[in-house]
C-alpha atoms as a PDB file:
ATOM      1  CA  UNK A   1      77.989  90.659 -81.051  1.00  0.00           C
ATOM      2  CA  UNK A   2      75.397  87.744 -80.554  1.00  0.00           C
ATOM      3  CA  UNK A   3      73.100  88.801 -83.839  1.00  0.00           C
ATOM      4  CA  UNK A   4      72.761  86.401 -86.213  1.00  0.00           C
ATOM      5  CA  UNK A   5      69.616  87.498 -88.111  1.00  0.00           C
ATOM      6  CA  UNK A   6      68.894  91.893 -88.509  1.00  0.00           C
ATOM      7  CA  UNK A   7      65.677  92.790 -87.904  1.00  0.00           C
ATOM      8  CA  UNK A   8      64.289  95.684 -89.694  1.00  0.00           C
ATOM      9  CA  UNK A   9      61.992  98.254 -88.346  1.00  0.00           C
ATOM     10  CA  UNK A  10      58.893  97.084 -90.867  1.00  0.00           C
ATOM     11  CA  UNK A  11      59.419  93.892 -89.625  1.00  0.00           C
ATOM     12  CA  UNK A  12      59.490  94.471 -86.187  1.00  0.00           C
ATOM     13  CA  UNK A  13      56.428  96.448 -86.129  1.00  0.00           C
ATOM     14  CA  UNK A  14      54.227  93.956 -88.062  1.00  0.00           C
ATOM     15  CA  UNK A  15      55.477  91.295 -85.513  1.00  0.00           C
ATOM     16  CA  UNK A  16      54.563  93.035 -82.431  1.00  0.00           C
ATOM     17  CA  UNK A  17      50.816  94.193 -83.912  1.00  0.00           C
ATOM     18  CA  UNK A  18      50.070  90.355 -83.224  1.00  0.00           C
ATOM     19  CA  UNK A  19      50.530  91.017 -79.111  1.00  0.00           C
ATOM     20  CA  UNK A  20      49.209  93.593 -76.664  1.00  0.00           C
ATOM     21  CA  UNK A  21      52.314  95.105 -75.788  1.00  0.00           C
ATOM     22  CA  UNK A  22      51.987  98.151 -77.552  1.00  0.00           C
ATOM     23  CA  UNK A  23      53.987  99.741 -79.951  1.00  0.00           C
ATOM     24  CA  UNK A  24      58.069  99.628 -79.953  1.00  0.00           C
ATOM     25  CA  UNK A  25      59.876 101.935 -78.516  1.00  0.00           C
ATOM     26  CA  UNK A  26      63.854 101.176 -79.294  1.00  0.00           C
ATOM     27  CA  UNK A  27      65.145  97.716 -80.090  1.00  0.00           C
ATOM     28  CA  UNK A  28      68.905  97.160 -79.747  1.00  0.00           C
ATOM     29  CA  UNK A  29      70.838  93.800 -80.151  1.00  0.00           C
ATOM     30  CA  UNK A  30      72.248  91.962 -76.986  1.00  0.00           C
ATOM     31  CA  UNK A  31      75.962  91.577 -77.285  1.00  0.00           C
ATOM     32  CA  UNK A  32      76.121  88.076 -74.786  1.00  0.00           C
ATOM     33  CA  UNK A  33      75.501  85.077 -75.494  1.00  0.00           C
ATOM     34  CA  UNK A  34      76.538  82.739 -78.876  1.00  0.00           C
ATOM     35  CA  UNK A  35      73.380  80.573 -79.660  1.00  0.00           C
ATOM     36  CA  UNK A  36      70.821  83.043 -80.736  1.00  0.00           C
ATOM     37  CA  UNK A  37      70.025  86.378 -81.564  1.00  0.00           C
ATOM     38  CA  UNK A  38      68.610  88.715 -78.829  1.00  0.00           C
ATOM     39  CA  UNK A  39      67.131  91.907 -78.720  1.00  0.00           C
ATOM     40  CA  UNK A  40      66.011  94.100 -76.229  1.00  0.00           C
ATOM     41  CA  UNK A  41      62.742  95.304 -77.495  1.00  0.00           C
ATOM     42  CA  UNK A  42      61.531  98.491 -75.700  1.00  0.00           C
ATOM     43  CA  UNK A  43      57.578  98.650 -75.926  1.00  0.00           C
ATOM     44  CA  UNK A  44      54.891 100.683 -74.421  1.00  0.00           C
ATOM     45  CA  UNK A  45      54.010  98.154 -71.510  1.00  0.00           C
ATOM     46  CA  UNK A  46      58.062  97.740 -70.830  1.00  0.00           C
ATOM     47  CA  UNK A  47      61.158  95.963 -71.960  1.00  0.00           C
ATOM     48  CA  UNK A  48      60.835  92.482 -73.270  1.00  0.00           C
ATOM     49  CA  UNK A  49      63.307  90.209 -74.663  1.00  0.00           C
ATOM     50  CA  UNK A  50      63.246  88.939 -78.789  1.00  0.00           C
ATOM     51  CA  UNK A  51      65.066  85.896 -79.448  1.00  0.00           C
ATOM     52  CA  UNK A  52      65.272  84.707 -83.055  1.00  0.00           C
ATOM     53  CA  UNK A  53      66.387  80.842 -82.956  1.00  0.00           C
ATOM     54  CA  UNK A  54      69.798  79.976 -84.947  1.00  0.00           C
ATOM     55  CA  UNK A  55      72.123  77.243 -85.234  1.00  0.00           C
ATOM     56  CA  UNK A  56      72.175  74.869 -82.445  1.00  0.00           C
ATOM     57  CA  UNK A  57      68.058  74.990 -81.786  1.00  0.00           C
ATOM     58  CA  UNK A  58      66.085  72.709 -83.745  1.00  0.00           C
ATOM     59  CA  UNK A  59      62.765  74.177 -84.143  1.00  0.00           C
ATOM     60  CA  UNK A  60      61.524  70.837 -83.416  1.00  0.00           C
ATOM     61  CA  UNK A  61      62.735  71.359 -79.734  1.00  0.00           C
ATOM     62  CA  UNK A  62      61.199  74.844 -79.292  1.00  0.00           C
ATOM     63  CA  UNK A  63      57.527  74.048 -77.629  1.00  0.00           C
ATOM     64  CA  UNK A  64      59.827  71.860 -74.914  1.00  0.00           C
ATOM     65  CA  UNK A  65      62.101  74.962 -74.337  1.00  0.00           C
ATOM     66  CA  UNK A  66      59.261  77.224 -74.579  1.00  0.00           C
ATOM     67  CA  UNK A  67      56.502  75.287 -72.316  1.00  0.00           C
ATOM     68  CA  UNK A  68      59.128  74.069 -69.683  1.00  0.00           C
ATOM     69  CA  UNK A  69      59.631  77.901 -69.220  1.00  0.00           C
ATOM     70  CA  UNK A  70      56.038  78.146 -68.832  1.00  0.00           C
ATOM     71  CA  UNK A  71      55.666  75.330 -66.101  1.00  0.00           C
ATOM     72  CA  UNK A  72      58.665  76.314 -64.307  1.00  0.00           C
ATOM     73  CA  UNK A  73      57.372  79.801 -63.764  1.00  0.00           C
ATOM     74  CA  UNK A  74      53.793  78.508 -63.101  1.00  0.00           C
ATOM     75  CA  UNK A  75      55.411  76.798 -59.658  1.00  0.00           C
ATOM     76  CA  UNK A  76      57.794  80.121 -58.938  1.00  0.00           C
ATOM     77  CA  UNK A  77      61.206  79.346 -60.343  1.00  0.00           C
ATOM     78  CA  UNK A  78      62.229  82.701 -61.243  1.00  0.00           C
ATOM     79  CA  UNK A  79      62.667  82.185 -65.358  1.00  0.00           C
ATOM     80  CA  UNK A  80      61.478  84.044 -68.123  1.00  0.00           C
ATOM     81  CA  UNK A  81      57.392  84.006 -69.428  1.00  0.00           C
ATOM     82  CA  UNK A  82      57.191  82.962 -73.071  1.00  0.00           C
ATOM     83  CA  UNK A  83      54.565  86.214 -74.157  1.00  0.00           C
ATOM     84  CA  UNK A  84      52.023  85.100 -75.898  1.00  0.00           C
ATOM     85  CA  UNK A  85      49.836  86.479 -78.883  1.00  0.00           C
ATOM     86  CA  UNK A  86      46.718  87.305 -79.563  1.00  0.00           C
ATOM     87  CA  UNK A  87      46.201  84.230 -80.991  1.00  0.00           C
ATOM     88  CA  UNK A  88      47.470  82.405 -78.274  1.00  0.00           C
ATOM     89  CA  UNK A  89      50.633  81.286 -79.516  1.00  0.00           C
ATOM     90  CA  UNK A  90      53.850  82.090 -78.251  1.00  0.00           C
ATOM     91  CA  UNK A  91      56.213  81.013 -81.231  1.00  0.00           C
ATOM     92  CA  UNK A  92      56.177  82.668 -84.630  1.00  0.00           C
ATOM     93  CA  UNK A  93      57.963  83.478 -87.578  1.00  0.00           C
ATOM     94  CA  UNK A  94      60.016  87.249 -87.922  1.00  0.00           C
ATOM     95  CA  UNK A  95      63.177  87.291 -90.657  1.00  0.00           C
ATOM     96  CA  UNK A  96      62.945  83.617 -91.428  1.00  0.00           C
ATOM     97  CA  UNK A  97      63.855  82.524 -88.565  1.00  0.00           C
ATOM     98  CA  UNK A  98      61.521  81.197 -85.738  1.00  0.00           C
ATOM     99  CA  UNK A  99      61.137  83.969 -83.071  1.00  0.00           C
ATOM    100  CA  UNK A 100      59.246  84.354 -79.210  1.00  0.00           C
ATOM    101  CA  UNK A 101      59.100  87.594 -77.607  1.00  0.00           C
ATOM    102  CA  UNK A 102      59.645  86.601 -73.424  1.00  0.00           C
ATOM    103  CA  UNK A 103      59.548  88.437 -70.472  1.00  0.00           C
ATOM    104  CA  UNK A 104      62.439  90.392 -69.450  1.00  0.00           C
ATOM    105  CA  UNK A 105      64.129  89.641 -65.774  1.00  0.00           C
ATOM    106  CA  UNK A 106      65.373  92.347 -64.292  1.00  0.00           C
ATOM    107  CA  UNK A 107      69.112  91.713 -62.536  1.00  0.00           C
ATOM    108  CA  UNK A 108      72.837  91.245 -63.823  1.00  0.00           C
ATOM    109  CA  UNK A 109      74.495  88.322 -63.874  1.00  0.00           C
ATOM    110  CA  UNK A 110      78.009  88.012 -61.266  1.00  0.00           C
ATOM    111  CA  UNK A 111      81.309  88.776 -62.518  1.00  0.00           C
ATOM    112  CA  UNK A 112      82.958  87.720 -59.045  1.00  0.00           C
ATOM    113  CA  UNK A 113      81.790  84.903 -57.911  1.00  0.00           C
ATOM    114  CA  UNK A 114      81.403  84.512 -53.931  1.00  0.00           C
ATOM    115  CA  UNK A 115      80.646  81.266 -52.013  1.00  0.00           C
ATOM    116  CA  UNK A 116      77.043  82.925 -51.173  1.00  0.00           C
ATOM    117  CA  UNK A 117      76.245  83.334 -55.102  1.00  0.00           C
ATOM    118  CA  UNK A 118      76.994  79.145 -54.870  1.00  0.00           C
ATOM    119  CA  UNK A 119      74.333  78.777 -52.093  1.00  0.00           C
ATOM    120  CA  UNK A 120      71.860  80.685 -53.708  1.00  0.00           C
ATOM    121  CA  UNK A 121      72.412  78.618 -57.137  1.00  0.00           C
ATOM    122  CA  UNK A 122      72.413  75.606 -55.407  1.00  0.00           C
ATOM    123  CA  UNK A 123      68.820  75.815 -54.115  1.00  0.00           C
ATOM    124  CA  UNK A 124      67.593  77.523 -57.077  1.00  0.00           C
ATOM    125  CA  UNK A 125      68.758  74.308 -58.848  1.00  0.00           C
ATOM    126  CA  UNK A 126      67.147  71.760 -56.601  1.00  0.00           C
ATOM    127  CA  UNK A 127      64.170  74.037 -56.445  1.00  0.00           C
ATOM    128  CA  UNK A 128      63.988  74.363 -60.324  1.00  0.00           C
ATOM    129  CA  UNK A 129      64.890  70.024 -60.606  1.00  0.00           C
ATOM    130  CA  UNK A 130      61.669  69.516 -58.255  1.00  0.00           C
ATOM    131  CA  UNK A 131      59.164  71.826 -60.204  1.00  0.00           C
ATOM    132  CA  UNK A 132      60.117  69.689 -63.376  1.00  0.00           C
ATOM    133  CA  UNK A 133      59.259  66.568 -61.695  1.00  0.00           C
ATOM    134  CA  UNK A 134      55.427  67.192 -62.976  1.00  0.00           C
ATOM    135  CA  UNK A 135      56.592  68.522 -66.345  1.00  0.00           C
ATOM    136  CA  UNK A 136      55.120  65.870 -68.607  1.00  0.00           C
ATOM    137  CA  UNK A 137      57.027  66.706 -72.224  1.00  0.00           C
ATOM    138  CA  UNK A 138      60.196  65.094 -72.903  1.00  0.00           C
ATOM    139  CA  UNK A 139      63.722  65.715 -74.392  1.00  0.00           C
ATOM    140  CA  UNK A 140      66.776  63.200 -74.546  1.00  0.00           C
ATOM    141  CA  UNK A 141      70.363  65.411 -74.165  1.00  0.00           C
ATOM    142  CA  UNK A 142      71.573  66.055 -77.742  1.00  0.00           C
ATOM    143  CA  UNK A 143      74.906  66.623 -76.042  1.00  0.00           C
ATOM    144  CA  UNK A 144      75.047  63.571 -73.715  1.00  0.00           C
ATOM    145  CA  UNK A 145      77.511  60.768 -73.216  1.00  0.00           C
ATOM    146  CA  UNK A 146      76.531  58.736 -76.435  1.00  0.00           C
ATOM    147  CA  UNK A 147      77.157  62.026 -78.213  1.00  0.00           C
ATOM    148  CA  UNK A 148      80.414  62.940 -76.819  1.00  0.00           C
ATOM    149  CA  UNK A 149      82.580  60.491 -79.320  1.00  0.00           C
ATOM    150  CA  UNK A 150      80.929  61.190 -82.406  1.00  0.00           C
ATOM    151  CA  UNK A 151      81.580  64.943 -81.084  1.00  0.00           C
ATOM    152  CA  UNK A 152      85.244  64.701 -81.061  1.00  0.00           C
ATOM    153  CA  UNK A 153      85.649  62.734 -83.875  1.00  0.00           C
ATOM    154  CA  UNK A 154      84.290  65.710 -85.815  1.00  0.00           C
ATOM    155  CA  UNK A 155      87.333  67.365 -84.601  1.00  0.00           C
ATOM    156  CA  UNK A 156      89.633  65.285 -83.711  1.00  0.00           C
ATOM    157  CA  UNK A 157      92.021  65.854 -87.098  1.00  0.00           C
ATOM    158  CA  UNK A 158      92.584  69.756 -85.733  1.00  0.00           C
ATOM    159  CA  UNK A 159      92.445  68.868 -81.964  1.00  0.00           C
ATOM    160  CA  UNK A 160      96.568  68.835 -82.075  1.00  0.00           C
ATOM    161  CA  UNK A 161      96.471  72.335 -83.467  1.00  0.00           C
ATOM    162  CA  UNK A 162      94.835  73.838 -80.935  1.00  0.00           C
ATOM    163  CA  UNK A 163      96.965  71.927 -78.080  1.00  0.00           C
ATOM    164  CA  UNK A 164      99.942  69.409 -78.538  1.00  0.00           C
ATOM    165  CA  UNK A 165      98.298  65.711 -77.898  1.00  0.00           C
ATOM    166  CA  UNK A 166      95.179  66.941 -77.531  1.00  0.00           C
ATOM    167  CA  UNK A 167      93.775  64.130 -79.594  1.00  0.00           C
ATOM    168  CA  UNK A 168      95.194  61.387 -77.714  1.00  0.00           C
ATOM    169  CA  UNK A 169      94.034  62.416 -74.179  1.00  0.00           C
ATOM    170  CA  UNK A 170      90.437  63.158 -75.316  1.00  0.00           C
ATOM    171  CA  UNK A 171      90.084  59.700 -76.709  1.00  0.00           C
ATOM    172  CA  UNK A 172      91.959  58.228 -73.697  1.00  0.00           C
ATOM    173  CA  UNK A 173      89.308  60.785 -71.219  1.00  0.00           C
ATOM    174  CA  UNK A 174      86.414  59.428 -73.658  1.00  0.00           C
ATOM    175  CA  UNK A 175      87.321  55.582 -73.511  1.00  0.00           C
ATOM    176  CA  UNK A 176      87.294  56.393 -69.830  1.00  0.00           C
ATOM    177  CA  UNK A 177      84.019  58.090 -69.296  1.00  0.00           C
ATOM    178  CA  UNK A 178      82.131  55.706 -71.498  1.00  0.00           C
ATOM    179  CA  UNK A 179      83.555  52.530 -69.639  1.00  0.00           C
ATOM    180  CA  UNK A 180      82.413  54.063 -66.162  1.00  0.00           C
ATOM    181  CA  UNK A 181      79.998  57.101 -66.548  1.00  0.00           C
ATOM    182  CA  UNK A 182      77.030  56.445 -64.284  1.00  0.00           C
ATOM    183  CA  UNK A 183      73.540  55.106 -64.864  1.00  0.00           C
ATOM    184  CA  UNK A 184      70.271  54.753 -63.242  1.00  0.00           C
ATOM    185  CA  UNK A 185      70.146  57.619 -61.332  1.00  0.00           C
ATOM    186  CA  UNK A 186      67.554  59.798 -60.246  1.00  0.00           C
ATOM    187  CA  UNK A 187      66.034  61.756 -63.565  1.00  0.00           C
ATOM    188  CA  UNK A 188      64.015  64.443 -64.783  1.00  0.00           C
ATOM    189  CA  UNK A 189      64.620  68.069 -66.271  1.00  0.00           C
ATOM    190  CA  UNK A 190      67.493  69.630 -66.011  1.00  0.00           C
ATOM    191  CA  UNK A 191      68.842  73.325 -67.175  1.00  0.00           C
ATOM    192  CA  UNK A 192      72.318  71.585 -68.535  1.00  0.00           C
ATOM    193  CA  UNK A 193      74.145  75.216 -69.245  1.00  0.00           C
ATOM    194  CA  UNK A 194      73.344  77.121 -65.891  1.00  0.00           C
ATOM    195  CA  UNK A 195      76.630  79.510 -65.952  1.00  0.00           C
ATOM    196  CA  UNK A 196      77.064  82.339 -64.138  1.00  0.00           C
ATOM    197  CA  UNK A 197      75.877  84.687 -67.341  1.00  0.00           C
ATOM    198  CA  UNK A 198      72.071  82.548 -67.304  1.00  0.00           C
ATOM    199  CA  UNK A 199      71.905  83.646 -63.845  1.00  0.00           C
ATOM    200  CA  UNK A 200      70.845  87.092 -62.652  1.00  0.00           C
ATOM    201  CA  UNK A 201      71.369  88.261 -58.782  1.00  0.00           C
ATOM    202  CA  UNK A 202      69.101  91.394 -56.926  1.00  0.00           C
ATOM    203  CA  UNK A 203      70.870  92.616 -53.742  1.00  0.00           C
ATOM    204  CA  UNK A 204      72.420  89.076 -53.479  1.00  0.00           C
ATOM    205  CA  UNK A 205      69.567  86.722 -54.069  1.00  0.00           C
ATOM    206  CA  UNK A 206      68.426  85.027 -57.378  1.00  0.00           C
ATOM    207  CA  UNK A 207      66.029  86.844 -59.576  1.00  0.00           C
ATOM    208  CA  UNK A 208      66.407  84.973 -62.637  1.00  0.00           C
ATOM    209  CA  UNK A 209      67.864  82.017 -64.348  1.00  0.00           C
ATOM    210  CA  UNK A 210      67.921  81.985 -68.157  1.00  0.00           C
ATOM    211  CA  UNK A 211      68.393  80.611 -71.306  1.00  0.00           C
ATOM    212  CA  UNK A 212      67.127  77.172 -71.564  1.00  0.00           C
ATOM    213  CA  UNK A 213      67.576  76.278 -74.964  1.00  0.00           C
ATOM    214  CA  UNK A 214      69.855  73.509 -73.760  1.00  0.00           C
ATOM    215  CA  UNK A 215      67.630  71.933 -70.684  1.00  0.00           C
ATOM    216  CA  UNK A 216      66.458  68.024 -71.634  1.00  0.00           C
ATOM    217  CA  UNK A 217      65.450  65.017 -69.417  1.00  0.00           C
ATOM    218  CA  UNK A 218      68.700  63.578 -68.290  1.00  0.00           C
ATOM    219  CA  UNK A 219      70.486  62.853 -64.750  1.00  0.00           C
ATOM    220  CA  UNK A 220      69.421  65.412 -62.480  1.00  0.00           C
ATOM    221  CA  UNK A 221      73.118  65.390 -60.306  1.00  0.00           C
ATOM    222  CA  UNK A 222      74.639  66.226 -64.064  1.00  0.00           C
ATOM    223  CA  UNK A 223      72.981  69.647 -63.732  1.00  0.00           C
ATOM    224  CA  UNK A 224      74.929  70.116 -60.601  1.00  0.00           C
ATOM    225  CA  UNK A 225      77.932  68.634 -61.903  1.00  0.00           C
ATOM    226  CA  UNK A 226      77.907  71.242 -64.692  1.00  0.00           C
ATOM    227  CA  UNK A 227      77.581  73.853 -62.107  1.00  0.00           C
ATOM    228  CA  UNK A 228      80.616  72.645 -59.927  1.00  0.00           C
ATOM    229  CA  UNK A 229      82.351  72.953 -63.263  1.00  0.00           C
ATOM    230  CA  UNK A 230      81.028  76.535 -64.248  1.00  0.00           C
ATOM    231  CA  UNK A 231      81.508  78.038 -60.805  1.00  0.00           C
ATOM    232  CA  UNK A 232      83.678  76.459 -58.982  1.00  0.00           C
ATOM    233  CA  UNK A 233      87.029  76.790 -60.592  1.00  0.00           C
ATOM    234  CA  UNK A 234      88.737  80.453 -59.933  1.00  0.00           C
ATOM    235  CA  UNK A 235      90.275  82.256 -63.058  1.00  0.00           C
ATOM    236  CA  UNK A 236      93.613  80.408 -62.965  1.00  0.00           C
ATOM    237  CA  UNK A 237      92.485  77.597 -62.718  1.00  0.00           C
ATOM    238  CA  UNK A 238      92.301  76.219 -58.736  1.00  0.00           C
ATOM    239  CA  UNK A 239      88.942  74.271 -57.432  1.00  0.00           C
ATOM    240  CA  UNK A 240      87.394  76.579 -54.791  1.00  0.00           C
ATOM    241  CA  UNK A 241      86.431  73.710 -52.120  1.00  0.00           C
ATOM    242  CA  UNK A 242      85.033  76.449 -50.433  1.00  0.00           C
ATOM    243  CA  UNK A 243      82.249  77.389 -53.051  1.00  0.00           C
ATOM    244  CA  UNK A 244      81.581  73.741 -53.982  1.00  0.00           C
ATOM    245  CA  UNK A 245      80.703  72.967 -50.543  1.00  0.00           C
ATOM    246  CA  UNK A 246      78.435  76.050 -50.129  1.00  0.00           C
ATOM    247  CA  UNK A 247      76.601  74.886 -53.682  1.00  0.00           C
ATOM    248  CA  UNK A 248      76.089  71.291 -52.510  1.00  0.00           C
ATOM    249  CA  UNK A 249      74.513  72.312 -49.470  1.00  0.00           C
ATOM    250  CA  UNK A 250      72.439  74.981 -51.116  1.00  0.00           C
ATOM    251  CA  UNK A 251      71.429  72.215 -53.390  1.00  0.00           C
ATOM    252  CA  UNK A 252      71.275  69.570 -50.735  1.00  0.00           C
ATOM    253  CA  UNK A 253      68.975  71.871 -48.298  1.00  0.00           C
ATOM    254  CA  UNK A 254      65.928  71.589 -50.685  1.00  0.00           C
ATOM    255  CA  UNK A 255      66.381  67.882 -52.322  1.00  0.00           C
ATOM    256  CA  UNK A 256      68.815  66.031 -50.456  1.00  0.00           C
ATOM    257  CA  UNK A 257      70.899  63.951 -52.762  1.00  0.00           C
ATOM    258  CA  UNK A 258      71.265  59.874 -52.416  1.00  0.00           C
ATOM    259  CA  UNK A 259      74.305  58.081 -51.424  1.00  0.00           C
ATOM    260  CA  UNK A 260      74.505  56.932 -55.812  1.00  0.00           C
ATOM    261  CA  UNK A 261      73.834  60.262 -56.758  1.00  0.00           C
ATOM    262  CA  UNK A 262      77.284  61.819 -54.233  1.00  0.00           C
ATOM    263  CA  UNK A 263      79.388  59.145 -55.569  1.00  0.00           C
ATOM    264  CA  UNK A 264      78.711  59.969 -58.797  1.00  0.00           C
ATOM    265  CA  UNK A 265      79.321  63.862 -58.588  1.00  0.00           C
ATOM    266  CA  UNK A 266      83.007  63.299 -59.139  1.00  0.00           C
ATOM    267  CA  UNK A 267      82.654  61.270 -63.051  1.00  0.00           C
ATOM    268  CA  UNK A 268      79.376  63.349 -63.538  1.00  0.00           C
ATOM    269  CA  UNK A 269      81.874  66.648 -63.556  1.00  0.00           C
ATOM    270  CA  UNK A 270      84.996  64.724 -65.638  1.00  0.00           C
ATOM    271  CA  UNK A 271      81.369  64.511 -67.895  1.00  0.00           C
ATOM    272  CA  UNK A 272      80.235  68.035 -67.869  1.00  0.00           C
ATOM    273  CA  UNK A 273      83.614  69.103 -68.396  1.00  0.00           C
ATOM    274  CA  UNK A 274      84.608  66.917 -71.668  1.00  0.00           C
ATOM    275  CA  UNK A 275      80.764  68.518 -73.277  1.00  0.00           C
ATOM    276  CA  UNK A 276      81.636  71.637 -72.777  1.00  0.00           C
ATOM    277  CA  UNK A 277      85.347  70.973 -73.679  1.00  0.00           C
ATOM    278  CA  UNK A 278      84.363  69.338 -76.973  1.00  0.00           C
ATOM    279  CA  UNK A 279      81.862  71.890 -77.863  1.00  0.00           C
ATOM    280  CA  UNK A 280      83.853  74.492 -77.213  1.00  0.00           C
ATOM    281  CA  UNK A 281      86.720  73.061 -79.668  1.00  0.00           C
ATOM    282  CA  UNK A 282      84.309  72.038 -82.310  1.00  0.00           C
ATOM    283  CA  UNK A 283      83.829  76.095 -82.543  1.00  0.00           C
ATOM    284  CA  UNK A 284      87.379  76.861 -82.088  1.00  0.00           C
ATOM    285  CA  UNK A 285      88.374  74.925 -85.598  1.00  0.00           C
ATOM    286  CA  UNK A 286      85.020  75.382 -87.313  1.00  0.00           C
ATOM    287  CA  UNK A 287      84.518  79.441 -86.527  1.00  0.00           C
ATOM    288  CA  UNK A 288      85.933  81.270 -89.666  1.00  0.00           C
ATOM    289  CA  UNK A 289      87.837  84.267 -89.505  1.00  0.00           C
ATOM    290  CA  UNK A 290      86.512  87.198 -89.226  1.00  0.00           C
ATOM    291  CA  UNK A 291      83.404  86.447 -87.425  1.00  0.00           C
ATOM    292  CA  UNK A 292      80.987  88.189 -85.250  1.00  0.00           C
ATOM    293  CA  UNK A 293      81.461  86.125 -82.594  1.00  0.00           C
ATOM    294  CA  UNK A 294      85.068  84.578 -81.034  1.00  0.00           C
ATOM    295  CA  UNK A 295      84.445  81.420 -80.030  1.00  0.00           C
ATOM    296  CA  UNK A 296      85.339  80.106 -76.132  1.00  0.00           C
ATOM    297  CA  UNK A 297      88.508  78.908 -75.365  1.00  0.00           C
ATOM    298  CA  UNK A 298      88.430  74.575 -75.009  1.00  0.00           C
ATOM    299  CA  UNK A 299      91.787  74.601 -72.910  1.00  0.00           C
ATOM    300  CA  UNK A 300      89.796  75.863 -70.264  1.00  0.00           C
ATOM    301  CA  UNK A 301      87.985  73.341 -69.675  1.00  0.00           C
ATOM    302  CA  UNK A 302      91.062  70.920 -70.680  1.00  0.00           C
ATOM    303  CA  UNK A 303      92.583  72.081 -67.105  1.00  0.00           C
ATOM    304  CA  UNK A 304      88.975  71.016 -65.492  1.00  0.00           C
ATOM    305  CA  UNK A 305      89.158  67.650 -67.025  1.00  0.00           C
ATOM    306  CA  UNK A 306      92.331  66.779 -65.899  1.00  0.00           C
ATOM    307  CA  UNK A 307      91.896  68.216 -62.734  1.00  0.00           C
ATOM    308  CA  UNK A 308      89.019  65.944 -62.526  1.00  0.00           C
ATOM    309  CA  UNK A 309      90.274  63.051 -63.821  1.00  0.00           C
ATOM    310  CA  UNK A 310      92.989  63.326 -60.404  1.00  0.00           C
ATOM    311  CA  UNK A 311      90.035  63.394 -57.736  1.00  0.00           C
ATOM    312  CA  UNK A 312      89.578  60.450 -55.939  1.00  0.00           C
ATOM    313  CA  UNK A 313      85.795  60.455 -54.294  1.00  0.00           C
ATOM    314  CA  UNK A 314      83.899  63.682 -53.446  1.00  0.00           C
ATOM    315  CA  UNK A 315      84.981  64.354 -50.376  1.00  0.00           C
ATOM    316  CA  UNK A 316      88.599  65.469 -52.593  1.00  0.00           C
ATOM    317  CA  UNK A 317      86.034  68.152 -53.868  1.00  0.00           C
ATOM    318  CA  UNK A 318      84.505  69.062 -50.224  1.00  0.00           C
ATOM    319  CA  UNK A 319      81.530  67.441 -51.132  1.00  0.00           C
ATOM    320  CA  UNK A 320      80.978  64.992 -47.748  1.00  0.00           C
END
């Protein structure tokens, strides 16, 4: 389970009497997710969401996170209200960790994904890459290209363990990817983890996207090329041409995309595909036994990458 950091009851109480949202009701830990804990906090006025802040997060980062969330919802992207307290502030201390109570989203994420869920993300991405354009606080990607290599080689003595010549193809897919990765293309914010489990669907349309602890200023066609990764590949494995096409032009029907920015898409997703790949086996050999949470499998997105690493232009991904 995704808890970190226990809460106890005292606690709880004296951090809620500094907001008007009554008093709690239940509070129960939120099983998903690996970054943070969460709790759904049950108060008089409704549920709300706790997140304490844990290992990845620098607190340094949190009024970015926590103001982007703001703006965003200010110009109707459907994401989750940092609540503030009485004193105005909307980030606090609670266990020794540093805490925000947010709005809770109603919705459940997909666990089959359909071509029409890929439209619907699609212009929910382009709508939430335009209402950043005005967003005037910064963050560079601490998971970006230049930090890719430093990444692996943090792992790279116990990538063979977890696959056969693993080693040796990441650094040949690295050498790659820094020798040609694209620059100078379009920026601003971008969500950089939009999975299916940080978005939430009502009666087929979108009525939330989540968890930005990971969003920065970086290439905004990486955000999509993250999402052709996370949503476009079925569970064994194939590239769904049909729901990469349907995302594009989701995408493309509220900010149409340059010629640069479609020839990139194809290097942009060998990209998103070795970050999540190396973070993922960072975890695998650094997660101890025993713990709470079992960390994601890399291999999976070691079939992406290669996969990738075969497609010649974008039309070889339906995206003309």
């Amino acid at each position: 389970m995704a808890v970190y950091t226990e809460v106890t009851d005292d606690a709880l109480d004296a951090f809620l009497e500094q907001y008007d949202v009554g008093r709690p009701l239940s509070c129960k830990g939120i099983a998903e997710g690996v970054e943070n804990s969460n709790y759904l906090v049950t108060t008089e006025t409704g549920p709300l969401i706790l997140t304490l802040y844990e290992r990845r997060v620098q607190p340094g980062d949190l009024p970015f996170f926590l103001g982007l969330m703001d703006h965003l919802a200010g110009r109707g992207i459907p994401c989750p209200t940092p609540i503030r307290g009485r004193d105005g502030r909307s980030l606090r201390d609670l266990a020794g960790r540093p805490a925000a109570l947010i709005e809770f989203l109603p919705g459940m994420w997909p666990r089959r994904i359909t071509p029409h869920h890929c439209d619907r993300l699609g212009t929910a991405l382009a709508r939430l890459h335009e209402a950043g354009l005005d967003f005037t606080m910064t963050r560079p990607n601490s998971l970006g290209p230049a930090d890719w290599r430093p990444l692996f080689e943090r792992c790279a003595d116990h990538a063979d363990d977890v696959h056969p010549g693993l080693a040796a193809e990441l650094d040949a897919a690295l050498a790659d990817l820094e020798a040609g990765f694209p620059k100078d293309l379009p920026t601003g914010v971008i969500h950089a983890d939009l999975f299916p489990d940080n978005v939430f669907f009502l009666r087929d349309e979108i009525s939330g996207l989540i968890d930005f602890y990971f969003a920065c200023t970086d290439v905004l066609a990486y955000d999509l090329a993250v999402c052709l990764n996370a949503w476009c590949f079925e569970t064994r494995g194939e590239f769904n041409v049909t729901k990469a096409k349907r995302l594009l032009d989701g995408y493309r029907a509220a900010r149409p995309l340059d010629a640069a920015e479609m020839a990139a898409l194809p290097v942009l997703a060998q990209g998103a595909a070795m970050r999540f790949l190396l973070t993922r086996l960072y975890d695998w050999v650094n997660t101890p036994e025993g713990a709470l949470v079992k960390p994601k499998d890399p291999l999976e997105y070691l079939h992406k990458l290669r996969f990738l690493r075969g497609v010649d232009g974008p039309a070889a991904l339906g995206l003309a």
